[in-house]
Protein backbone atom coordinates (compact mmCIF):
# COMPACT_ATOMS: atom_id res chain seq x y z
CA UNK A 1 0.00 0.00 0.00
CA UNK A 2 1.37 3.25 -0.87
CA UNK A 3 1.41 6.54 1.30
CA UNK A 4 -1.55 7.88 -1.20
CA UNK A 5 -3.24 4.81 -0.59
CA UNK A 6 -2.53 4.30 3.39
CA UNK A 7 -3.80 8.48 3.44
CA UNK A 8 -7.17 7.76 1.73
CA UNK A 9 -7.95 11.07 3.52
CA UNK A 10 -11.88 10.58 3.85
CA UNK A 11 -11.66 7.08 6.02
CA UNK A 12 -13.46 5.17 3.03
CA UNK A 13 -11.43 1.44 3.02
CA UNK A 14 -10.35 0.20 -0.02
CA UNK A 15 -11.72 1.95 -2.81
CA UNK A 16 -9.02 2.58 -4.45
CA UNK A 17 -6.64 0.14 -2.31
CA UNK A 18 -6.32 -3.36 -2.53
CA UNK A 19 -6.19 -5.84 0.55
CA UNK A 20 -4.17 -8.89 -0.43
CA UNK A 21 -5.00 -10.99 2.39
CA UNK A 22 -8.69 -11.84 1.67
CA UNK A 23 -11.25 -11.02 -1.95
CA UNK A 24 -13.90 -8.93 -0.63
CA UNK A 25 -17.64 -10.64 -0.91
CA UNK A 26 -20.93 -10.31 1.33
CA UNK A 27 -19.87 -13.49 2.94
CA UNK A 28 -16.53 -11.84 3.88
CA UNK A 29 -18.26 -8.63 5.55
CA UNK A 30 -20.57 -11.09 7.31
CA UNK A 31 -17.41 -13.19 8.63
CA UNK A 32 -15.84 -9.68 9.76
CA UNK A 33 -18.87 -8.77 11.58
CA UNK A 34 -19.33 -12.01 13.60
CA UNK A 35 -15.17 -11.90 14.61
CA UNK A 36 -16.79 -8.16 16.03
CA UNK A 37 -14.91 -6.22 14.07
CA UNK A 38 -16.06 -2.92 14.51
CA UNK A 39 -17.20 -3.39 17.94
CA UNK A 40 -16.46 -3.09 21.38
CA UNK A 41 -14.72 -0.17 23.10
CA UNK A 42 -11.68 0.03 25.04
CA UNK A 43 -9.76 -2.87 25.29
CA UNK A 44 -12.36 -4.83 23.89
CA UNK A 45 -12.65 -2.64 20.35
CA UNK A 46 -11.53 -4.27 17.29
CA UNK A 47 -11.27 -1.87 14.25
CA UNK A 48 -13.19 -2.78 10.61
CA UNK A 49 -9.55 -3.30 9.19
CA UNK A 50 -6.31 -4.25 10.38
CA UNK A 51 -2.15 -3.52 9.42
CA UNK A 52 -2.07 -7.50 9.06
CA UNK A 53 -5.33 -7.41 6.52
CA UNK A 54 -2.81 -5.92 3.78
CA UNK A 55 -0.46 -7.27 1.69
CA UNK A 56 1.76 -4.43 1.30
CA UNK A 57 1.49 -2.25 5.16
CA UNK A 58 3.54 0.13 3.56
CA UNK A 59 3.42 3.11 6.04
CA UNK A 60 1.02 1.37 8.38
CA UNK A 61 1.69 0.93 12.51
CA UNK A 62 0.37 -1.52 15.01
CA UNK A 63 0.92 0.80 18.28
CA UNK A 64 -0.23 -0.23 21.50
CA UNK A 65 -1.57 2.11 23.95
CA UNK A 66 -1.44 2.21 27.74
CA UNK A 67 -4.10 4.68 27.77
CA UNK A 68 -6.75 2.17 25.80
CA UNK A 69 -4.73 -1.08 26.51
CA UNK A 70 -4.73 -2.42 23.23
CA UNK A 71 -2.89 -2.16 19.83
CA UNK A 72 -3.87 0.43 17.11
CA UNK A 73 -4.12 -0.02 13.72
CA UNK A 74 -3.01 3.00 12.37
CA UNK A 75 -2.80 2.60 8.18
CA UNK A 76 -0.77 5.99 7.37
CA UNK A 77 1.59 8.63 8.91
CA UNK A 78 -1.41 11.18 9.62
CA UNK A 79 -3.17 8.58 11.78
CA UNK A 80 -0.03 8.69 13.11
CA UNK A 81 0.09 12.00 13.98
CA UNK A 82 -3.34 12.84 14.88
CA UNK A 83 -3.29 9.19 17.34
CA UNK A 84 -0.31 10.80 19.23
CA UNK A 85 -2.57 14.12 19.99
CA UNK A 86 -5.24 12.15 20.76
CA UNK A 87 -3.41 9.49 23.08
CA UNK A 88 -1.45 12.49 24.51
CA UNK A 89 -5.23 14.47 25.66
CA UNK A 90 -6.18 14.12 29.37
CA UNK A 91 -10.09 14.41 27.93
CA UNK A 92 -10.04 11.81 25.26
CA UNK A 93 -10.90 8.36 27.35
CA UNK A 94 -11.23 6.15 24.37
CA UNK A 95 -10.02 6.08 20.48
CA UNK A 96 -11.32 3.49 18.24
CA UNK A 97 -9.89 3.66 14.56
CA UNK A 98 -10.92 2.07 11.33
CA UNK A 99 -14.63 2.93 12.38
CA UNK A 100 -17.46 0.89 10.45
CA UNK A 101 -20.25 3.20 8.99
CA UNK A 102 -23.80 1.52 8.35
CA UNK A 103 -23.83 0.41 4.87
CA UNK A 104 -27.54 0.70 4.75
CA UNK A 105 -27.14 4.32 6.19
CA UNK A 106 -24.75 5.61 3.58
CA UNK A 107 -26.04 3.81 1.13
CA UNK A 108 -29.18 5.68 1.61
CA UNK A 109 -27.42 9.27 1.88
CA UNK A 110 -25.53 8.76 -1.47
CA UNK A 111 -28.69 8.14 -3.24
CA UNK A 112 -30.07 11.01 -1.37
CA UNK A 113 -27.43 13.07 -2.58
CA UNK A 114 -26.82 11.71 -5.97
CA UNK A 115 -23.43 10.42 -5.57
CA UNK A 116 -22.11 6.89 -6.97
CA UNK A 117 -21.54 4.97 -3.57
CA UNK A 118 -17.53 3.11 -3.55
CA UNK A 119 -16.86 -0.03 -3.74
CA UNK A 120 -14.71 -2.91 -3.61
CA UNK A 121 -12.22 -2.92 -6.16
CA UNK A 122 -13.10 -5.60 -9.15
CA UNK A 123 -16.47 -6.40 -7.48
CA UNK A 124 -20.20 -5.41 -7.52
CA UNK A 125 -20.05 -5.31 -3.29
CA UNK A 126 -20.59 -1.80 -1.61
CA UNK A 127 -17.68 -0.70 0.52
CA UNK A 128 -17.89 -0.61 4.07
CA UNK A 129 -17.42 2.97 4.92
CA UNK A 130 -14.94 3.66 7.63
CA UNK A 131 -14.24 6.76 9.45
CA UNK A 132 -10.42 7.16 10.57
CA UNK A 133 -10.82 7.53 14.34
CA UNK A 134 -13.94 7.77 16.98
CA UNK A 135 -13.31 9.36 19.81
CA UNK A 136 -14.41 9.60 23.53
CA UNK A 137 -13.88 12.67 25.48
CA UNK A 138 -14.87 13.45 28.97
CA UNK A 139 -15.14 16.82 30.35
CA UNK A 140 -15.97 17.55 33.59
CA UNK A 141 -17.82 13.93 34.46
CA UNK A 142 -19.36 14.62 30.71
CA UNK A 143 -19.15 12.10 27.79
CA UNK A 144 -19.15 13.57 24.08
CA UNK A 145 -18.24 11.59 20.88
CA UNK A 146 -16.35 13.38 18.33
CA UNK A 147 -15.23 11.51 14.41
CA UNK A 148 -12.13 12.50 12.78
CA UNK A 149 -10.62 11.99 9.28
CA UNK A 150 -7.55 12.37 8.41
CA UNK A 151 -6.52 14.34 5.09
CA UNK A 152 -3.74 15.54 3.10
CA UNK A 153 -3.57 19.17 1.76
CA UNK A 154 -2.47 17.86 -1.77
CA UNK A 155 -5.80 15.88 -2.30
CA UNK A 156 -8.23 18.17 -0.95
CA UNK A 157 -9.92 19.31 -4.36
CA UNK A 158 -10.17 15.49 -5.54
CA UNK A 159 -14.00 15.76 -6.36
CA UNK A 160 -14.58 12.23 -5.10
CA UNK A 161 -12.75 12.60 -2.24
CA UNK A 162 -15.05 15.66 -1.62
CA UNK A 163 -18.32 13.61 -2.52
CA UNK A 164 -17.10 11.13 0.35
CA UNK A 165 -16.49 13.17 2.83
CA UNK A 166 -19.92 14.57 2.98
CA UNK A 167 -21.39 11.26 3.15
CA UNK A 168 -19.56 10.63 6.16
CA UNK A 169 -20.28 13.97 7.40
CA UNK A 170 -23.70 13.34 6.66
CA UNK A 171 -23.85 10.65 8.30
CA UNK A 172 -22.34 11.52 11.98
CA UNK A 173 -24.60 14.86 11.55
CA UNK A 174 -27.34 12.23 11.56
CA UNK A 175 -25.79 10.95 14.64
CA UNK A 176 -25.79 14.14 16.17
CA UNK A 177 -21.77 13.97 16.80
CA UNK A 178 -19.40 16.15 15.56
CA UNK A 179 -17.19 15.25 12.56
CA UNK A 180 -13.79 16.69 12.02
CA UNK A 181 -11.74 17.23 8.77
CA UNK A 182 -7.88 17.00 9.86
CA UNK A 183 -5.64 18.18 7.02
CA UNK A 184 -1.72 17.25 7.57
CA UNK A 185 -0.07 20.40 6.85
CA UNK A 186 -2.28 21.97 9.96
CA UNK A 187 -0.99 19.39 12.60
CA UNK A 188 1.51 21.10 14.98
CA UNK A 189 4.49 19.69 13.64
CA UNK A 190 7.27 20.53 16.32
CA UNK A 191 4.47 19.15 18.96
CA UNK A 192 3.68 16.02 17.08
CA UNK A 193 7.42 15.20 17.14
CA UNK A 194 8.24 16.56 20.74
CA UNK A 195 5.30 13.45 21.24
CA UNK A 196 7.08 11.10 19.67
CA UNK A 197 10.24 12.16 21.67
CA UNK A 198 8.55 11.45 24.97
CA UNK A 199 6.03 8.70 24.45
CA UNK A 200 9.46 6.80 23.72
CA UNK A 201 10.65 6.94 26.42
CA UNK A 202 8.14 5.18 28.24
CA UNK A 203 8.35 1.75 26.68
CA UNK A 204 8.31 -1.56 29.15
CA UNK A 205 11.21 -1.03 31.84
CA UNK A 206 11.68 -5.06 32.13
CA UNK A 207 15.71 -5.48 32.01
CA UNK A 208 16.59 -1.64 32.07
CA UNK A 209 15.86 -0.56 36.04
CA UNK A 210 18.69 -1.00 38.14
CA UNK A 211 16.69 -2.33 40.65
CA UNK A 212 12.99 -2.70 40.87
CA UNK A 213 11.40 0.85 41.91
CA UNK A 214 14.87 2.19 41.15
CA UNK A 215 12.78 4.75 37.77
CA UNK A 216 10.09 5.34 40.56
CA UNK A 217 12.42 6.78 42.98
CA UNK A 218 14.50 8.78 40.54
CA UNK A 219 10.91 10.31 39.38
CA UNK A 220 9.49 11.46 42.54
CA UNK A 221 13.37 12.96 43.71
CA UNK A 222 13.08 15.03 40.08
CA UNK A 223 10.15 15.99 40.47
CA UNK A 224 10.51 17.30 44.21
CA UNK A 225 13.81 18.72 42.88
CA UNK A 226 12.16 20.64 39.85
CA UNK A 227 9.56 22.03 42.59
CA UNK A 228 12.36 24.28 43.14
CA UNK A 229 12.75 27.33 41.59
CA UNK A 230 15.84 29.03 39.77
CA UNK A 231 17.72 26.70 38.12
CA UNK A 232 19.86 27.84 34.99
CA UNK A 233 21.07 25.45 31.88
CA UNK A 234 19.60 23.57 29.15
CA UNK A 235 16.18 20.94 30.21
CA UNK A 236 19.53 18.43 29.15
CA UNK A 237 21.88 19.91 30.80
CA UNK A 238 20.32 19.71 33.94
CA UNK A 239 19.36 15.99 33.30
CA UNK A 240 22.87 15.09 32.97
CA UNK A 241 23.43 16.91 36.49
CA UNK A 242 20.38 15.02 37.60
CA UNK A 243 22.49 11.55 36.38
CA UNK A 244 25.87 12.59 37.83
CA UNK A 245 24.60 13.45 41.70
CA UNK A 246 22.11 10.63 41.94
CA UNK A 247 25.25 8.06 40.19
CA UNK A 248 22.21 7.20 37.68
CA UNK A 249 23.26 5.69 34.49
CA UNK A 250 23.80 8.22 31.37
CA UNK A 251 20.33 9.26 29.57
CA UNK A 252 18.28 7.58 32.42
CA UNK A 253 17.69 11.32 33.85
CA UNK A 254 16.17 12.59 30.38
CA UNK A 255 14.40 9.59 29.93
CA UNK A 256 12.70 9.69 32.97
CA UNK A 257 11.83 13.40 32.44
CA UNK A 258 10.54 12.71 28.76
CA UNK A 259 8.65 10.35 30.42
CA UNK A 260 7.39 12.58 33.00
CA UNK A 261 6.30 15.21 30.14
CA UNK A 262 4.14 12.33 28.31
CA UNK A 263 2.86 11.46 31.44
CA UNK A 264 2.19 15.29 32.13
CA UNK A 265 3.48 15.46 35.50
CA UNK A 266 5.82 17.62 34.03
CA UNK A 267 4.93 20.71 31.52
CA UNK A 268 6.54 23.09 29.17
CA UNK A 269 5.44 24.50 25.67
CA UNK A 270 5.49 21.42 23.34
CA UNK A 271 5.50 23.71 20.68
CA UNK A 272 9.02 24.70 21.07
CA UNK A 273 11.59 23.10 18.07
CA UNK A 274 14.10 21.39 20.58
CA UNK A 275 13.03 20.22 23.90
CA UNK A 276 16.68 18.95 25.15
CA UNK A 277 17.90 22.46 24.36
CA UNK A 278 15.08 24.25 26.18
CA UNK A 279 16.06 26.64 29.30
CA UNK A 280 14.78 23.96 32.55
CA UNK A 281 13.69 27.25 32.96
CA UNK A 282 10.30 27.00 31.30
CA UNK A 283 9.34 23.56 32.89
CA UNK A 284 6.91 23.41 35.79
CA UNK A 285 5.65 20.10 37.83
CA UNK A 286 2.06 20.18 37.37
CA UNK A 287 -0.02 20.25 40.10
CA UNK A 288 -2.18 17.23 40.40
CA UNK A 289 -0.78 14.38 38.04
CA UNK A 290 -3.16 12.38 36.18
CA UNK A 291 -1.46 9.27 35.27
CA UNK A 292 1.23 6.80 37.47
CA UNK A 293 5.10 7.57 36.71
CA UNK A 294 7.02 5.16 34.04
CA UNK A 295 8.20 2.32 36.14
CA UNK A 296 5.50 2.97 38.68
C-alpha cells in the first residue's frame, strides 16, 4: 500500500486500495462482523480493518496504547500523527480507529445526494465505509463523541474525495456527533514530534531498572527537585546533572523526564523546536498528576 493509498484522507477502506489478504464478498463482511470487528470499546474494540489485513502495510503501525490497553491499527503517517494528539489528551478516554459506517445508512445518503456509492475494487459489493478515528472525550464527568478523518492538503480538491467526505459527514450529523476534517499540513508539527520524543521513552522497563522501583524513585526525587525554583542550563543539561549526583546511568535522567512530560506530571510548551535544548527554565511540575510515573 502506498502513502496515497494508506492516506485515503476521507476514512473510506479500499476503494481505491487493494487488501491482499482476503477477496472482498458479502460473505466476507458477514465473517468480519461475527469476529466483532467494529465493535467493542476500550480494550475490547476491534477496528473494521487491520495492518495485518494488507499485503503491502507500507506506512502502516500496530501501536499499543497504555491509555486504551490495546494495539492500534493506524494505516498511514497522519493517523499517526493525529493518534499521538489524541493518546497524549487528558479528555479523550477512548479512540477506536478504522470505524465501520452503516452500509444501509450511507447507502441511503448517497442516493439522497446523488453520488455513486464506492466499492470494492473488481467487485459489484458496496464498501464498508470507515471513518479514521472515533473518539471519547470526557469533560468535567461529561461524555461527548467526536469523528475525525484524516486528510492531506495535496488531495483536498479530488472531487470524489469531496463527494465522500460529505457522506460521512452526513452521516455523523445524523448521529448528532461532531465530525472533524484534519488536514496534515495543519498538525503542529514541532508538537507532534516533541510526542514522539517522549512517548518513547516510556516503553516496558523489564531489564533496564537498576533495581525494581529504582525509575520510581528517581521520578518522585526530580520531580521534588524541579519544585524548586531558579535553576539555569539547558532541560539536558540539567538531566545530565540530575544523572551525575544521583550516580544514575547516562540518559536515564532525560528519559525519565521525557517520560514525566508524556505522562504530564511535568509541563513546558510542546511547541518549542528542541526540547533537550530548552532553558529547565520554562518547565513546571504540574499540580495534580493524572497518570502513574514510568516504572510505577
Amino acid at each position: 500500500m502506498n502513502s496515497a493509498d494508506g492516506e485515503h484522507a476521507v476514512g473510506v477502506v479500499l476503494e481505491a486500495a487493494e487488501m491482499g489478504k482476503f477477496k472482498w464478498s458479502e460473505n466476507k463482511i458477514q465473517q468480519l462482523e461475527a469476529e466483532g470487528r467494529g465493535k467493542g470499546t476500550g480494550v475490547g474494540y476491534k477496528p473494521w480493518v487491520e495492518v495485518t489485513d494488507f499485503s503491502s502495510q507500507g506506512k502502516s503501525r500496530r501501536i499499543f496504547s497504555r491509555k486504551t490497553g490495546r494495539v492500534h491499527h493506524l494505516l498511514s503517517d497522519v493517523e499517526w500523527q493525529l493518534f499521538l494528539l489524541l493518546e497524549f489528551s487528558r479528555n479523550v478516554i477512548d479512540i477506536r480507529e478504522q470505524y465501520p459506517l452503516r452500509r444501509d445508512e450511507t447507502l441511503s445518503l448517497a442516493a439522497q445526494r446523488n453520488i455513486k456509492h464506492p466499492i470494492y475494487p473488481g467487485t459489484t459489493v458496496a464498501t464498508v465505509m470507515t471513518c479514521d478515528f472515533l473518539v471519547t472525550f470526557e469533560r468535567d464527568g461529561q461524555k461527548s463523541l467526536a469523528a475525525f478523518s484524516c486528510k492531506r492538503s495535496d488531495g483536498a480538491e479530488d472531487a470524489r474525495k469531496v463527494e465522500l467526505l460529505e457522506i460521512e459527514r452526513a452521516y455523523f450529523d445524523g448521529l448528532g456527533i461532531a465530525h472533524h476534517l484534519v488536514f496534515h499540513s495543519e498538525l503542529p508539527t514541532n508538537k507532534v514530534s516533541n510526542l514522539v520524543w517522549c512517548r518513547g521513552a516510556t516503553i516496558n522497563n523489564e531489564g533496564i531498572e537498576e533495581y525494581p522501583d529504582s525509575f520510581r524513585e528517581l521520578s518522585e526525587r526530580l520531580v521534588a527537585e524541579l519544585r524548586t525554583p531558579g535553576r539555569s542550563g539547558s532541560f539536558a543539561e540539567y538531566c545530565a546533572n540530575f544523572e551525575a549526583r544521583t550516580g544514575a546511568p547516562v540518559g536515564t535522567g532525560l528519559r525519565i523526564a521525557r517520560a514525566l512530560l508524556w505522562e504530564g506530571r511535568l509541563l513546558t510548551d510542546l511547541h518549542q523546536r528542541d526540547l533537550a535544548a530548552t532553558p529547565v527554565a520554562m518547565f513546571r511540575v504540574a499540580q495534580q498528576p493524572t497518570l502513574r510515573v514510568v516504572g510505577a
